[in-house]
C-alpha atoms as a PDB file:
ATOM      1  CA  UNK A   1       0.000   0.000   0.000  1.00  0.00           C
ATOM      2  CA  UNK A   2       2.634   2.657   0.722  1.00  0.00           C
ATOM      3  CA  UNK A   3       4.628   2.169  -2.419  1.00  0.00           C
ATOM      4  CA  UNK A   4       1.234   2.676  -3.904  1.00  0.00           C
ATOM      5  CA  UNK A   5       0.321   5.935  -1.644  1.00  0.00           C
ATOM      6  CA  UNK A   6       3.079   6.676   0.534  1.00  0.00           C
ATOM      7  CA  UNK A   7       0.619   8.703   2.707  1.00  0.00           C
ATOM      8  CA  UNK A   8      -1.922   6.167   2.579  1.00  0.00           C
ATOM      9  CA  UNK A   9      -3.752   7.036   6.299  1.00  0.00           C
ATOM     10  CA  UNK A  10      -4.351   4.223   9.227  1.00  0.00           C
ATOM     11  CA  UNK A  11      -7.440   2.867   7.453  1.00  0.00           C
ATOM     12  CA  UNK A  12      -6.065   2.301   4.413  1.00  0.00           C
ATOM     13  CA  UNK A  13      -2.966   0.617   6.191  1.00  0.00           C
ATOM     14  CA  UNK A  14      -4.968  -1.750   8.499  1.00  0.00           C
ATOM     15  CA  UNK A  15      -7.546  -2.539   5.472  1.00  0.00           C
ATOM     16  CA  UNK A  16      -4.134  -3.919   3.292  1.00  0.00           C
ATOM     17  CA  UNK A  17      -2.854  -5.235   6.422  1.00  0.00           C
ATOM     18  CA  UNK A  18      -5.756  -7.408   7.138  1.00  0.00           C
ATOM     19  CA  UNK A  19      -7.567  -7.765   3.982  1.00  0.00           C
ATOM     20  CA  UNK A  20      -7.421 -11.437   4.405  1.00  0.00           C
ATOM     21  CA  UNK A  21      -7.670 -12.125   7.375  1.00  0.00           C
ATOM     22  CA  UNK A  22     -10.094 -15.220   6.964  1.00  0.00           C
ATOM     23  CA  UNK A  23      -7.479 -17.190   5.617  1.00  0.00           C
ATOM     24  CA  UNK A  24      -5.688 -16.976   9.070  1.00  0.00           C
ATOM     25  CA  UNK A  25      -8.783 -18.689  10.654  1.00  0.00           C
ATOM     26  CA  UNK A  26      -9.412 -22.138   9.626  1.00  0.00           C
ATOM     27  CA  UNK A  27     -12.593 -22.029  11.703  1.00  0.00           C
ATOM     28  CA  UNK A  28     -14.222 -19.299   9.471  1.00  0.00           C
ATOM     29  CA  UNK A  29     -12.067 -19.811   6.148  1.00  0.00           C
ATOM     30  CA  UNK A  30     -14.348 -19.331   3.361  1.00  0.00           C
ATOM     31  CA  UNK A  31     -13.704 -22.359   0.951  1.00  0.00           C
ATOM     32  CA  UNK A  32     -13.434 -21.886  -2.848  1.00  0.00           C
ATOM     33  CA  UNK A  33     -14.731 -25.432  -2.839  1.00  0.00           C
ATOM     34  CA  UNK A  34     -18.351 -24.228  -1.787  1.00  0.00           C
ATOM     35  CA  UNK A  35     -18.622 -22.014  -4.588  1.00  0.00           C
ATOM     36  CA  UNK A  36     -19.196 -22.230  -8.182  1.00  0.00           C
ATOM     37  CA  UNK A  37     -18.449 -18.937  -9.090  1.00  0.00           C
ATOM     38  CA  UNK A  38     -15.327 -17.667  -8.299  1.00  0.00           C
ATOM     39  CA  UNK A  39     -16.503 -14.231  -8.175  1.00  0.00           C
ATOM     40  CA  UNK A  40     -18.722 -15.456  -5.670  1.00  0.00           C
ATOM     41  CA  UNK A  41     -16.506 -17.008  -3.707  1.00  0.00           C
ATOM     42  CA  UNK A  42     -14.281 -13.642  -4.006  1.00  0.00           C
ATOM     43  CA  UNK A  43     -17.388 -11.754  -2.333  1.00  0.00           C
ATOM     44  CA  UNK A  44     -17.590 -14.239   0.399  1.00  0.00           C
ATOM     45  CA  UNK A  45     -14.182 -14.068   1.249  1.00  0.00           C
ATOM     46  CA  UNK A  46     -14.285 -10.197   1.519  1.00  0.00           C
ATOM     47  CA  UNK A  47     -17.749 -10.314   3.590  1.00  0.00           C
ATOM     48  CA  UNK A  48     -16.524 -12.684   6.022  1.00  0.00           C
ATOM     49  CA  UNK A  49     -12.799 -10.921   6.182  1.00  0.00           C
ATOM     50  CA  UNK A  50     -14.607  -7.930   7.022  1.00  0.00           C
ATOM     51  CA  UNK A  51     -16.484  -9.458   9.805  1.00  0.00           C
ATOM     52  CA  UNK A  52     -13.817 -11.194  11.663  1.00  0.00           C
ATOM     53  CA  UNK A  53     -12.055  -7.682  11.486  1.00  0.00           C
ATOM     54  CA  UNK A  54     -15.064  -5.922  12.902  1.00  0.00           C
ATOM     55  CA  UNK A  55     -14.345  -7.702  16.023  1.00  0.00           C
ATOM     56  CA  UNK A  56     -10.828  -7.645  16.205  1.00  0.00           C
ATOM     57  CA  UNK A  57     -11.170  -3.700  15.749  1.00  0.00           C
ATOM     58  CA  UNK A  58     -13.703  -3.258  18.572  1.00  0.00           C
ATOM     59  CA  UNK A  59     -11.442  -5.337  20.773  1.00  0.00           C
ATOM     60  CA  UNK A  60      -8.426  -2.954  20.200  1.00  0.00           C
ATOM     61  CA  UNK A  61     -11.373   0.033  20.792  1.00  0.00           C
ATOM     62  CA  UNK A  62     -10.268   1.783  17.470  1.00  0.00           C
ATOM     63  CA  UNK A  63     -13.458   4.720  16.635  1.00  0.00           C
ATOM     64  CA  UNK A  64     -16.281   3.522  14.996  1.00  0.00           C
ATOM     65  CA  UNK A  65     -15.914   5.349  12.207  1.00  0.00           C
ATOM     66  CA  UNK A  66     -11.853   3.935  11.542  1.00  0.00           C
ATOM     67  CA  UNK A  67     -13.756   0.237  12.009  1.00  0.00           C
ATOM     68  CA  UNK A  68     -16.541   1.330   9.440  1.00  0.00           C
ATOM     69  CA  UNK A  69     -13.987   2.382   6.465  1.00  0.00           C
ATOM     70  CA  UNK A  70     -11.264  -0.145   6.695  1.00  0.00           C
ATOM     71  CA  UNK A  71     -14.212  -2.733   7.148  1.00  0.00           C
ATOM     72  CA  UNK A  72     -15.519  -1.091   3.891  1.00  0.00           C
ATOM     73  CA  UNK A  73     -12.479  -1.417   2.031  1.00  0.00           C
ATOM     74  CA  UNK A  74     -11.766  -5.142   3.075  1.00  0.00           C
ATOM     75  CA  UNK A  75     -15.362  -5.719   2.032  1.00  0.00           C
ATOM     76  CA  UNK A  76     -14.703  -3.794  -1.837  1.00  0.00           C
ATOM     77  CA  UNK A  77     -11.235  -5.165  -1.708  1.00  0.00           C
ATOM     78  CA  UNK A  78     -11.641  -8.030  -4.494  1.00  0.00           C
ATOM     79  CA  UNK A  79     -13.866  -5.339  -6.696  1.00  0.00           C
ATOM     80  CA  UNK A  80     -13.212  -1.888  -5.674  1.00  0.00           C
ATOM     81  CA  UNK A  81     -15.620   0.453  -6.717  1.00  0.00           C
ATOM     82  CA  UNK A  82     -14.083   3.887  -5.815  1.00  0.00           C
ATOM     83  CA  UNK A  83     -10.373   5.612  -5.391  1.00  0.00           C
ATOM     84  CA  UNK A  84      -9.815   4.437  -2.189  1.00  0.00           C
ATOM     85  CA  UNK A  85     -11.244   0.645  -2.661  1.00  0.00           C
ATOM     86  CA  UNK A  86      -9.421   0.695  -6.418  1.00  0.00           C
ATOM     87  CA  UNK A  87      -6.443   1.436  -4.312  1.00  0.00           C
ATOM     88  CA  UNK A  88      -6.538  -1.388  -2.375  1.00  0.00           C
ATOM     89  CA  UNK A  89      -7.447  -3.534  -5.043  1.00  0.00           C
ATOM     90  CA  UNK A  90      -4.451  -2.656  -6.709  1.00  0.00           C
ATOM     91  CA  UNK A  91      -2.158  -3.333  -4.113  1.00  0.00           C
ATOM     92  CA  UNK A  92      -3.609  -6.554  -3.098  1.00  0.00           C
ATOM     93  CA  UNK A  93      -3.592  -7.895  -7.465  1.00  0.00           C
ATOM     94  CA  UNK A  94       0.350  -6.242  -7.478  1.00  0.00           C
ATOM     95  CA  UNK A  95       1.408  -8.581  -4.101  1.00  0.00           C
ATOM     96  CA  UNK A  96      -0.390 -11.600  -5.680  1.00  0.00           C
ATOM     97  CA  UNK A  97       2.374 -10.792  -8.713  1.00  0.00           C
ATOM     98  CA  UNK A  98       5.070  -9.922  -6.791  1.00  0.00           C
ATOM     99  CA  UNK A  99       4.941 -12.121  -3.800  1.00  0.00           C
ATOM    100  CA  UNK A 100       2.663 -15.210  -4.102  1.00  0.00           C
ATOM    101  CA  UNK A 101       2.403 -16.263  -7.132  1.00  0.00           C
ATOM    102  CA  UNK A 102       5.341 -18.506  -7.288  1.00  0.00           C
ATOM    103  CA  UNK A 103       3.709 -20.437  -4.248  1.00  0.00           C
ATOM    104  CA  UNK A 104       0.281 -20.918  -5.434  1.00  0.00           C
ATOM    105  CA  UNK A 105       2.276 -22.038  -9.200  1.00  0.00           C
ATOM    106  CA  UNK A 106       3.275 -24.797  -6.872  1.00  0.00           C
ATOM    107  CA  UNK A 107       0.569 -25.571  -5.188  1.00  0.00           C
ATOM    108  CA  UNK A 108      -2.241 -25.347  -8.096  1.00  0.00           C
ATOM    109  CA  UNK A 109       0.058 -25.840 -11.241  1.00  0.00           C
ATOM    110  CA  UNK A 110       0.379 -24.048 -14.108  1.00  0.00           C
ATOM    111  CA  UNK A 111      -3.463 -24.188 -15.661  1.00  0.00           C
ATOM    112  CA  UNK A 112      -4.745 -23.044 -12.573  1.00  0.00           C
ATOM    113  CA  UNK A 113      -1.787 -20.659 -11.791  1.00  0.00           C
ATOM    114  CA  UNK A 114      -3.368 -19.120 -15.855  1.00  0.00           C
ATOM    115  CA  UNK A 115      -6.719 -19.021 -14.496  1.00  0.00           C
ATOM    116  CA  UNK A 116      -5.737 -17.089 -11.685  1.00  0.00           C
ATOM    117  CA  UNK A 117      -3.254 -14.860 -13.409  1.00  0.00           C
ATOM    118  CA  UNK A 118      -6.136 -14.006 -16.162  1.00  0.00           C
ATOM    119  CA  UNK A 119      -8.260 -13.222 -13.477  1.00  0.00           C
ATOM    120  CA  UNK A 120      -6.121 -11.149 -11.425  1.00  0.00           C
ATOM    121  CA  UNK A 121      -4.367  -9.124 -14.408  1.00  0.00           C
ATOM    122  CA  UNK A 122      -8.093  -8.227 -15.713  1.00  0.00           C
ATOM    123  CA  UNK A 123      -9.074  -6.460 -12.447  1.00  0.00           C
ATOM    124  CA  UNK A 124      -6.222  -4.431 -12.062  1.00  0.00           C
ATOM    125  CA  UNK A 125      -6.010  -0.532 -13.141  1.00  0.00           C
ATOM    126  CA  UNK A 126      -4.210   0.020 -16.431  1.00  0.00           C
ATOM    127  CA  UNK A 127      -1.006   1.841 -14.187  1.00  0.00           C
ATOM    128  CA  UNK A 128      -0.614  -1.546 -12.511  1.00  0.00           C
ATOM    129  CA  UNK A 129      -0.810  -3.510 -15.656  1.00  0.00           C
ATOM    130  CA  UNK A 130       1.930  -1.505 -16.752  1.00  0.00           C
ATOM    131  CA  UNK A 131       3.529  -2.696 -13.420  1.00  0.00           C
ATOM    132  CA  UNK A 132       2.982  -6.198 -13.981  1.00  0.00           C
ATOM    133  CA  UNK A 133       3.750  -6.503 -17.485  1.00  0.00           C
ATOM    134  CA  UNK A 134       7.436  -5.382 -16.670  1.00  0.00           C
ATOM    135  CA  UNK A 135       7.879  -7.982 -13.881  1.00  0.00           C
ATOM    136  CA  UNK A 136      10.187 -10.807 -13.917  1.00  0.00           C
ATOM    137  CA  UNK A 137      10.914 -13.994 -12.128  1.00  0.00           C
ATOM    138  CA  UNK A 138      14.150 -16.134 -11.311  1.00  0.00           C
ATOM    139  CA  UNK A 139      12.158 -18.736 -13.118  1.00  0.00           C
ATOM    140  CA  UNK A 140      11.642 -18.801 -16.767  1.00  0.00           C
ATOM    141  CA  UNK A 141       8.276 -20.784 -16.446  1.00  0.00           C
ATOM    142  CA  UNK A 142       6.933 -18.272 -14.369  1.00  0.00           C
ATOM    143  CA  UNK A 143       7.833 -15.647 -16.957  1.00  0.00           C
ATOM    144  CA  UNK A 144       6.114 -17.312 -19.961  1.00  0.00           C
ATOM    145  CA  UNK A 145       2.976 -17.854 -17.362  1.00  0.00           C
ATOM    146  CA  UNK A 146       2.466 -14.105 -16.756  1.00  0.00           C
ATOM    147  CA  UNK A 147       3.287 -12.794 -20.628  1.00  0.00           C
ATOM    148  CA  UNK A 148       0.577 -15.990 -21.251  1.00  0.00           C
ATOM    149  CA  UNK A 149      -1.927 -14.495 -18.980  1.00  0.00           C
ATOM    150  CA  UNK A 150      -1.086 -10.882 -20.225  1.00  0.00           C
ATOM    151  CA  UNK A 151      -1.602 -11.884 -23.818  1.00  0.00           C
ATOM    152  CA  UNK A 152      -4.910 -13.566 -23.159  1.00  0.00           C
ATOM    153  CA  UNK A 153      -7.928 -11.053 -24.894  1.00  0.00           C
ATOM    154  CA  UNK A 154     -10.445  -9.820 -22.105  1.00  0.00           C
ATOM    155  CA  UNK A 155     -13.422 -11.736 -24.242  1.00  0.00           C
ATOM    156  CA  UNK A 156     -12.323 -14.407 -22.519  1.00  0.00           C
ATOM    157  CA  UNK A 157     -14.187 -16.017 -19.496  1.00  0.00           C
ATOM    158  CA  UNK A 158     -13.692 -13.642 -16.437  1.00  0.00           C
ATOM    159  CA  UNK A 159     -15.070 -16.065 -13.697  1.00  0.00           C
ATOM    160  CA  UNK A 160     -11.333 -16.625 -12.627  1.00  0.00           C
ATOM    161  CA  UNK A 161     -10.242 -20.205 -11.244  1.00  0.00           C
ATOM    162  CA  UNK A 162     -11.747 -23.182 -10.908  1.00  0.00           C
END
């Protein structure tokens, strides 16, 4: 978020800091499993994020209305929908890029790792396609994953992963 916004205020910190935080609970872990649609699932995942961090929030007694936006944002995180949400959409789609797709590569392969990829390019603004389309990996598969992804036209089918 702050190489996006250096000045980004506390909500928009704690919103990219816990954006996902219902993958840290296996109790309340939304599975992509129990969805067909993946942009259903996506919703679910950002409802029940913002829910868990409702409660952590009032626990640390942060000001209702600090609780209401980042809860906001973490809810509008997977679509955006305005500056500040597009903002954090952004940032999350650049650290899938940067930072995790190489693990989920290994875990899902490389058709899913497409899927995904496809997905996640589509959503982004066109500054952070720029972004993406000059990024690099140590390995070469990786690299010919992305430019595939990049390449793909946005006809396509935008319901993301299987």
């Amino acid at each position: 978020m702050l190489r996006l916004k250096a000045d980004a205020d506390e909500t928009l910190q704690i919103a990219a800091l816990a954006h996902d935080i219902d993958r840290a609970d296996e109790t309340r872990k939304i599975q992509r499993a129990d969805y067909d649609d993946y942009n259903e699932f996506k919703a679910a995942h950002s409802r029940n994020s913002a829910e868990i961090l409702k409660d952590i929030l009032h626990e640390c007694q942060l000001e209702q209305p600090i609780i209401d936006e980042v809860c906001r944002l973490v809810e509008q995180h997977e679509i955006g929908g305005d500056s500040r949400s597009d903002l954090l959409k952004d940032a999350d789609s650049l650290s899938f890029f940067e930072v995790n797709m190489p693990l989920y590569f290994q875990r899902e392969g490389y058709e899913e790792t497409l899927r995904r990829c496809i997905w996640g390019y589509r959503r982004i603004s066109p500054q952070m396609k720029k972004i993406c389309r000059n990024m690099t990996y140590p390995q070469p598969l990786l690299n010919k994953l992305l430019k595939e992804a990049i390449n793909i036209p946005s006809e396509g089918n935008d319901d993301g992963p299987t």
